[in-house]
Protein backbone atom coordinates (compact mmCIF):
# COMPACT_ATOMS: atom_id res chain seq x y z
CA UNK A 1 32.92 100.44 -64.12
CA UNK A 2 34.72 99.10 -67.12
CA UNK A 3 37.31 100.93 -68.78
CA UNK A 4 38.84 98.88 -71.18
CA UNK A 5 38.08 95.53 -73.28
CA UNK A 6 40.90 92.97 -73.68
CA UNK A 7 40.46 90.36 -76.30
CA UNK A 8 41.77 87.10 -77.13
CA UNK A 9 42.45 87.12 -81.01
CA UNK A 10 41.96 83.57 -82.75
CA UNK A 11 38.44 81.95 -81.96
CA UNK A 12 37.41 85.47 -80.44
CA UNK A 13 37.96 88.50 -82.12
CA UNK A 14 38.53 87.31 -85.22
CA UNK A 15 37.81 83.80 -87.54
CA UNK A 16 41.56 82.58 -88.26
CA UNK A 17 40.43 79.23 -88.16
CA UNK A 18 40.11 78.91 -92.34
CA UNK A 19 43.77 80.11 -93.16
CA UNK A 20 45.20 78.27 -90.25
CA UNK A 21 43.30 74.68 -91.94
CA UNK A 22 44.50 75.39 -95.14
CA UNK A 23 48.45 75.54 -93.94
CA UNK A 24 47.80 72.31 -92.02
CA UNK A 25 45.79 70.68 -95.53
CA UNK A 26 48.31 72.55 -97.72
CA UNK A 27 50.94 70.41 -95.97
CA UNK A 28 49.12 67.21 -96.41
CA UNK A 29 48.76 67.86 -99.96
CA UNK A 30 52.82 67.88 -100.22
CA UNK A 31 52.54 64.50 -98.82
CA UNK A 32 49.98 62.68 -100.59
CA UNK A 33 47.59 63.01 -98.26
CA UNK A 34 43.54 64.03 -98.65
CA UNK A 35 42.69 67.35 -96.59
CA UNK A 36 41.17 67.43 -93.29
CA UNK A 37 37.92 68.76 -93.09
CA UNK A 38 38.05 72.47 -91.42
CA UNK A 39 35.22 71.25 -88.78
CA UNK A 40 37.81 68.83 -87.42
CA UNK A 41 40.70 71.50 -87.46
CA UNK A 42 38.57 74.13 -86.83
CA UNK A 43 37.52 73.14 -83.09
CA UNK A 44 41.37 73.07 -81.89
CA UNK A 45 42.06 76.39 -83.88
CA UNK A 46 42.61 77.98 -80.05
CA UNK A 47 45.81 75.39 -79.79
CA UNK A 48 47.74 76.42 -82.43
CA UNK A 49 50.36 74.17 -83.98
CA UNK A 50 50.04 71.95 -81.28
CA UNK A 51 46.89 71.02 -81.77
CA UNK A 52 46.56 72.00 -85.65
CA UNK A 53 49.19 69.25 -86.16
CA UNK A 54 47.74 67.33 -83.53
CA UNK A 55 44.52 67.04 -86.05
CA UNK A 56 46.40 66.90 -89.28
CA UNK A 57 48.89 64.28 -88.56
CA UNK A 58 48.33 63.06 -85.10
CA UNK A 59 51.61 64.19 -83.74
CA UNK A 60 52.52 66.38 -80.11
CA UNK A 61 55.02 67.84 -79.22
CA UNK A 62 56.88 65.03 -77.92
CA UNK A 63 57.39 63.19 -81.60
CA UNK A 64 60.22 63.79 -82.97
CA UNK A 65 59.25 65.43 -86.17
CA UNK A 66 56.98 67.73 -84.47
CA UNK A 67 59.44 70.37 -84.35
CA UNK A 68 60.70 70.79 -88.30
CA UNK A 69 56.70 70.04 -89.07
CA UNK A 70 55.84 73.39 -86.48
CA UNK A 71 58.50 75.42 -88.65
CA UNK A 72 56.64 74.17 -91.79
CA UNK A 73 53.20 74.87 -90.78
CA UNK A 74 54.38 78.16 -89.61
CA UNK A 75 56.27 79.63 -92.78
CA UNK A 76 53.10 77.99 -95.10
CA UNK A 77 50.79 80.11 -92.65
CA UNK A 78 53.06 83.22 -92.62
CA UNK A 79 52.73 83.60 -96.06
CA UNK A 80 48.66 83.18 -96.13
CA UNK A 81 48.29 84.86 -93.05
CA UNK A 82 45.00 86.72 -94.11
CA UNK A 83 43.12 85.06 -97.15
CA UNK A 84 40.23 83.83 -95.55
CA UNK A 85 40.36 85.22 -91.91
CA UNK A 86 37.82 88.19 -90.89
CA UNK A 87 36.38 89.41 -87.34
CA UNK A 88 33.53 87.29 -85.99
CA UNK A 89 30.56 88.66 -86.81
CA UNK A 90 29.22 91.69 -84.83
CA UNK A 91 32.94 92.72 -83.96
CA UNK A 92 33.63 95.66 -86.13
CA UNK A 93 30.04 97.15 -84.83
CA UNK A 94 31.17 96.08 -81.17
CA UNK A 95 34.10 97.96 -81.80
CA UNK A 96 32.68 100.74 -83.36
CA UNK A 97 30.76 100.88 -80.37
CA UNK A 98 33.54 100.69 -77.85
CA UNK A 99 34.92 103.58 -79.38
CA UNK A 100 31.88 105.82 -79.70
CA UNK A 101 31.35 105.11 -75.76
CA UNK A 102 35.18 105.89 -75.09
CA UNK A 103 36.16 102.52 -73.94
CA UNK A 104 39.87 101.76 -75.19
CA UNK A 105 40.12 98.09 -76.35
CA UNK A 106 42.94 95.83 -77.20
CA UNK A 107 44.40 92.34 -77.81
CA UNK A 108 46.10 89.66 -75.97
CA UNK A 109 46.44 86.70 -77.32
CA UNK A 110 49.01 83.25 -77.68
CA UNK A 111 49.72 84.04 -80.87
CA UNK A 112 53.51 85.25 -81.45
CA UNK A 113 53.70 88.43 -81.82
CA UNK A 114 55.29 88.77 -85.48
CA UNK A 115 52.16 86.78 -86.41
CA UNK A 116 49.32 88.80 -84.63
CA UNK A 117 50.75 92.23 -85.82
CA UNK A 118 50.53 91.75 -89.36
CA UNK A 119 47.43 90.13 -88.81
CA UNK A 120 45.96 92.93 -87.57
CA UNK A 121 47.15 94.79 -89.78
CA UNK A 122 45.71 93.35 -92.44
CA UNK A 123 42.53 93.03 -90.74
CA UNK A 124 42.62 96.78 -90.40
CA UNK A 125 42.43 96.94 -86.75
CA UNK A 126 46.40 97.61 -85.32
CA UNK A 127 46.36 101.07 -85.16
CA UNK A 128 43.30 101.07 -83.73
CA UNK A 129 43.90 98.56 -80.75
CA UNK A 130 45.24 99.90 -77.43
CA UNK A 131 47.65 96.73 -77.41
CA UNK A 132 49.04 94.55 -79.34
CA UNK A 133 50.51 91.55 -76.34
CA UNK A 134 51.52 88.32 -78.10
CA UNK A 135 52.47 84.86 -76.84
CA UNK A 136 56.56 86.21 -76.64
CA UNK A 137 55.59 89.59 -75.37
CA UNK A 138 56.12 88.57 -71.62
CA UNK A 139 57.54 85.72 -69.77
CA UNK A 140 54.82 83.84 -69.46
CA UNK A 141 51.71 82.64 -72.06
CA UNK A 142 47.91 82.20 -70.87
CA UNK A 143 46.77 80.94 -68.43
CA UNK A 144 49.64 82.75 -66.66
CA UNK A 145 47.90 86.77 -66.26
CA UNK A 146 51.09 88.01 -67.24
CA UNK A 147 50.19 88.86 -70.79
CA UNK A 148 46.82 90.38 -69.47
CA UNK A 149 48.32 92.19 -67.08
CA UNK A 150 50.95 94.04 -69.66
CA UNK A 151 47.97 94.37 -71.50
CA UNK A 152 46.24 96.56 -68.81
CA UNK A 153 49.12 98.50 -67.94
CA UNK A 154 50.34 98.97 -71.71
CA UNK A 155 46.18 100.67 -72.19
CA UNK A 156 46.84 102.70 -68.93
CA UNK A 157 43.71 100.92 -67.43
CA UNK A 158 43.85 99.48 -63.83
CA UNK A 159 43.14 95.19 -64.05
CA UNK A 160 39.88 95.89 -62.11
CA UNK A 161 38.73 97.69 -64.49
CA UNK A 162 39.08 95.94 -67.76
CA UNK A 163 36.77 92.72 -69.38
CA UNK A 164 38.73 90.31 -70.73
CA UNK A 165 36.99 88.37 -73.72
CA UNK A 166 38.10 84.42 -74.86
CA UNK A 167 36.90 81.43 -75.95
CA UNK A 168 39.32 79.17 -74.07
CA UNK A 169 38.82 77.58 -70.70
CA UNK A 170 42.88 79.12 -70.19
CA UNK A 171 41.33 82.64 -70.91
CA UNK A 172 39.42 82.93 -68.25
CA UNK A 173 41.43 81.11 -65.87
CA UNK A 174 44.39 84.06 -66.87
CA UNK A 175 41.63 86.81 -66.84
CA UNK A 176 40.40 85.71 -63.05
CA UNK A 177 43.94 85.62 -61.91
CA UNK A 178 44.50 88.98 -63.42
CA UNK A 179 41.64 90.05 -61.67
CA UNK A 180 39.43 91.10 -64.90
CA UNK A 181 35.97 91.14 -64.94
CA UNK A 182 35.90 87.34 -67.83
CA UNK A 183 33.58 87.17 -70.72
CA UNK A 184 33.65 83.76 -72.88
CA UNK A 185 31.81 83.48 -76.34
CA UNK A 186 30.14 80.64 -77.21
CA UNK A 187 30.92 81.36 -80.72
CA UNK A 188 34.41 80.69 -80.52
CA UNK A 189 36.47 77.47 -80.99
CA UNK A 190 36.30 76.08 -77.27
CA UNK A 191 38.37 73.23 -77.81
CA UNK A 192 35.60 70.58 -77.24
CA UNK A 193 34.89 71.90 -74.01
CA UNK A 194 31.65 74.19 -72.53
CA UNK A 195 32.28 78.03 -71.71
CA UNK A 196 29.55 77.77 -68.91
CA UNK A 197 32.06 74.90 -67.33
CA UNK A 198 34.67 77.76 -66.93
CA UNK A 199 33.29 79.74 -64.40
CA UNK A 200 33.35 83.40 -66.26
CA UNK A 201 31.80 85.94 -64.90
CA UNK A 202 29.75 86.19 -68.00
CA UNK A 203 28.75 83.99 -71.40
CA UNK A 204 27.61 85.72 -74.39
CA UNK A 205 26.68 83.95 -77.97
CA UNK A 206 27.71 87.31 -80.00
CA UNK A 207 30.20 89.72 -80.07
CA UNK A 208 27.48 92.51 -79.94
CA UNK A 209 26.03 90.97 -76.49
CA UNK A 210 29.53 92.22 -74.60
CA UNK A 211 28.30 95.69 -75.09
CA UNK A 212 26.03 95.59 -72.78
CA UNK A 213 28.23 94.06 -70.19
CA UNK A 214 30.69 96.76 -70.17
CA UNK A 215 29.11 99.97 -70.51
C-alpha cells in the first residue's frame, strides 16, 4: 500500500512556467530584444536556466556568458518568484484528499532549495508538505534517487511505499531507482518528449486521477 506521495514541483505540482518566461523575456527586454512566446519557454520549463536560456538566447552551459546570464535570470526570478505561478489544476483537491485519507505528501524537486521554500510558501503549501528536498539538499540532483530517497526517509515512509509524481523522463528514471511506485502527468512540461516513452508505472492526464492510484 502507499503511504506517502512525493512530488516533483515545476511542471507537476504546480504551473511556474509563467513567472519563470517572464524573467527570461524580462531580460530580453533589457537588451532590445522582442519576448519569447511562453509556449516556446514553457515546454523546457522542467530544465531550468539551462534550458530557459537555452530558449531565450540560444546559449548552454558551455558559452561563456552563460554563467553571469544564469545569475541574472536567477535574481530577476527571485524577486517575481510567485506572480503568476499556482498548483495545476485539481492539486489543492488532490491534496485535500491526501490528507483526509491520511497519506503524508511532500516535494522533491531540482529546484534550489532557497527557491522552492519561499515558493511554497507563497503558494501556501510549506507547512503543509512532509518535505521540502531541493536540487542542493543532497549530493546528487534527479535522476540520481538521492533526493527521493531523503525525501522518504525525511516523511518517515519506507521507498516501497511512496508514489513519486513528475513530468520529466529524469523523474521517473530517479523514482524507479529509488524504488517508488512512478506516476508521470501528461499535463506537465515534458520537455518535448512522451510520458508513455518513460516506462512509469502509471500515466495520468490530471492531478485528481493519482488519487485513485494511491489509496
Amino acid at each position: 500500500m502507499i503511504g506517502a506521495v512525493l512530488f516533483d514541483l515545476d511542471g507537476t505540482f504546480a504551473d511556474t512556467a509563467p513567472d519563470l518566461g517572464a524573467a527570461v523575456n524580462r531580460m530580453r527586454a533589457d537588451r532590445g530584444l522582442s519576448p519569447v512566446p511562453l509556449s516556446e519557454t514553457r515546454r523546457v520549463t522542467s530544465l531550468g536556466a539551462r534550458g530557459l536560456l537555452g530558449a531565450g538566447f540560444g546559449i548552454g552551459p558551455d558559452h561563456p556568458d552563460y554563467p553571469a546570464m544564469r545569475e541574472e535570470f536567477l535574481d530577476l526570478y527571485r524577486r517575481n518568484l510567485c506572480i503568476h505561478s499556482t498548483p495545476f489544476p485539481g492539486m489543492a483537491e488532490l491534496v485535500d484528499r491526501l490528507e483526509a485519507a491520511g497519506l503524508c505528501w511532500g516535494i522533491v524537486t531540482n529546484k534550489s532549495e532557497q527557491l522552492a521554500l519561499p515558493l511554497l510558501l507563497q503558494l501556501g503549501y510549506a507547512e503543509r508538505a512532509g518535505c521540502l528536498i531541493g536540487g542542493d539538499t543532497t549530493a546528487h540532483m534527479k535522476p540520481h534517487p538521492a533526493p527521493l530517497l531523503a525525501g522518504a526517509a525525511a516523511i518517515g515512509v519506507p521507498p516501497s511505499r511512496c508514489a513519486y509524481v513528475g513530468d520529466d523522463e529524469r523523474d521517473i528514471i530517479a523514482g524507479r531507482a529509488a524504488g517508488m511506485t512512478t506516476i508521470a502527468v501528461r499535463f506537465g512540461y515534458l520537455n518535448g518528449s512522451k510520458p508513455e516513452d518513460w516506462g512509469a508505472d502509471h500515466v495520468v492526464d490530471t492531478a485528481l486521477d493519482i488519487f485513485g492510484l494511491v489509496t
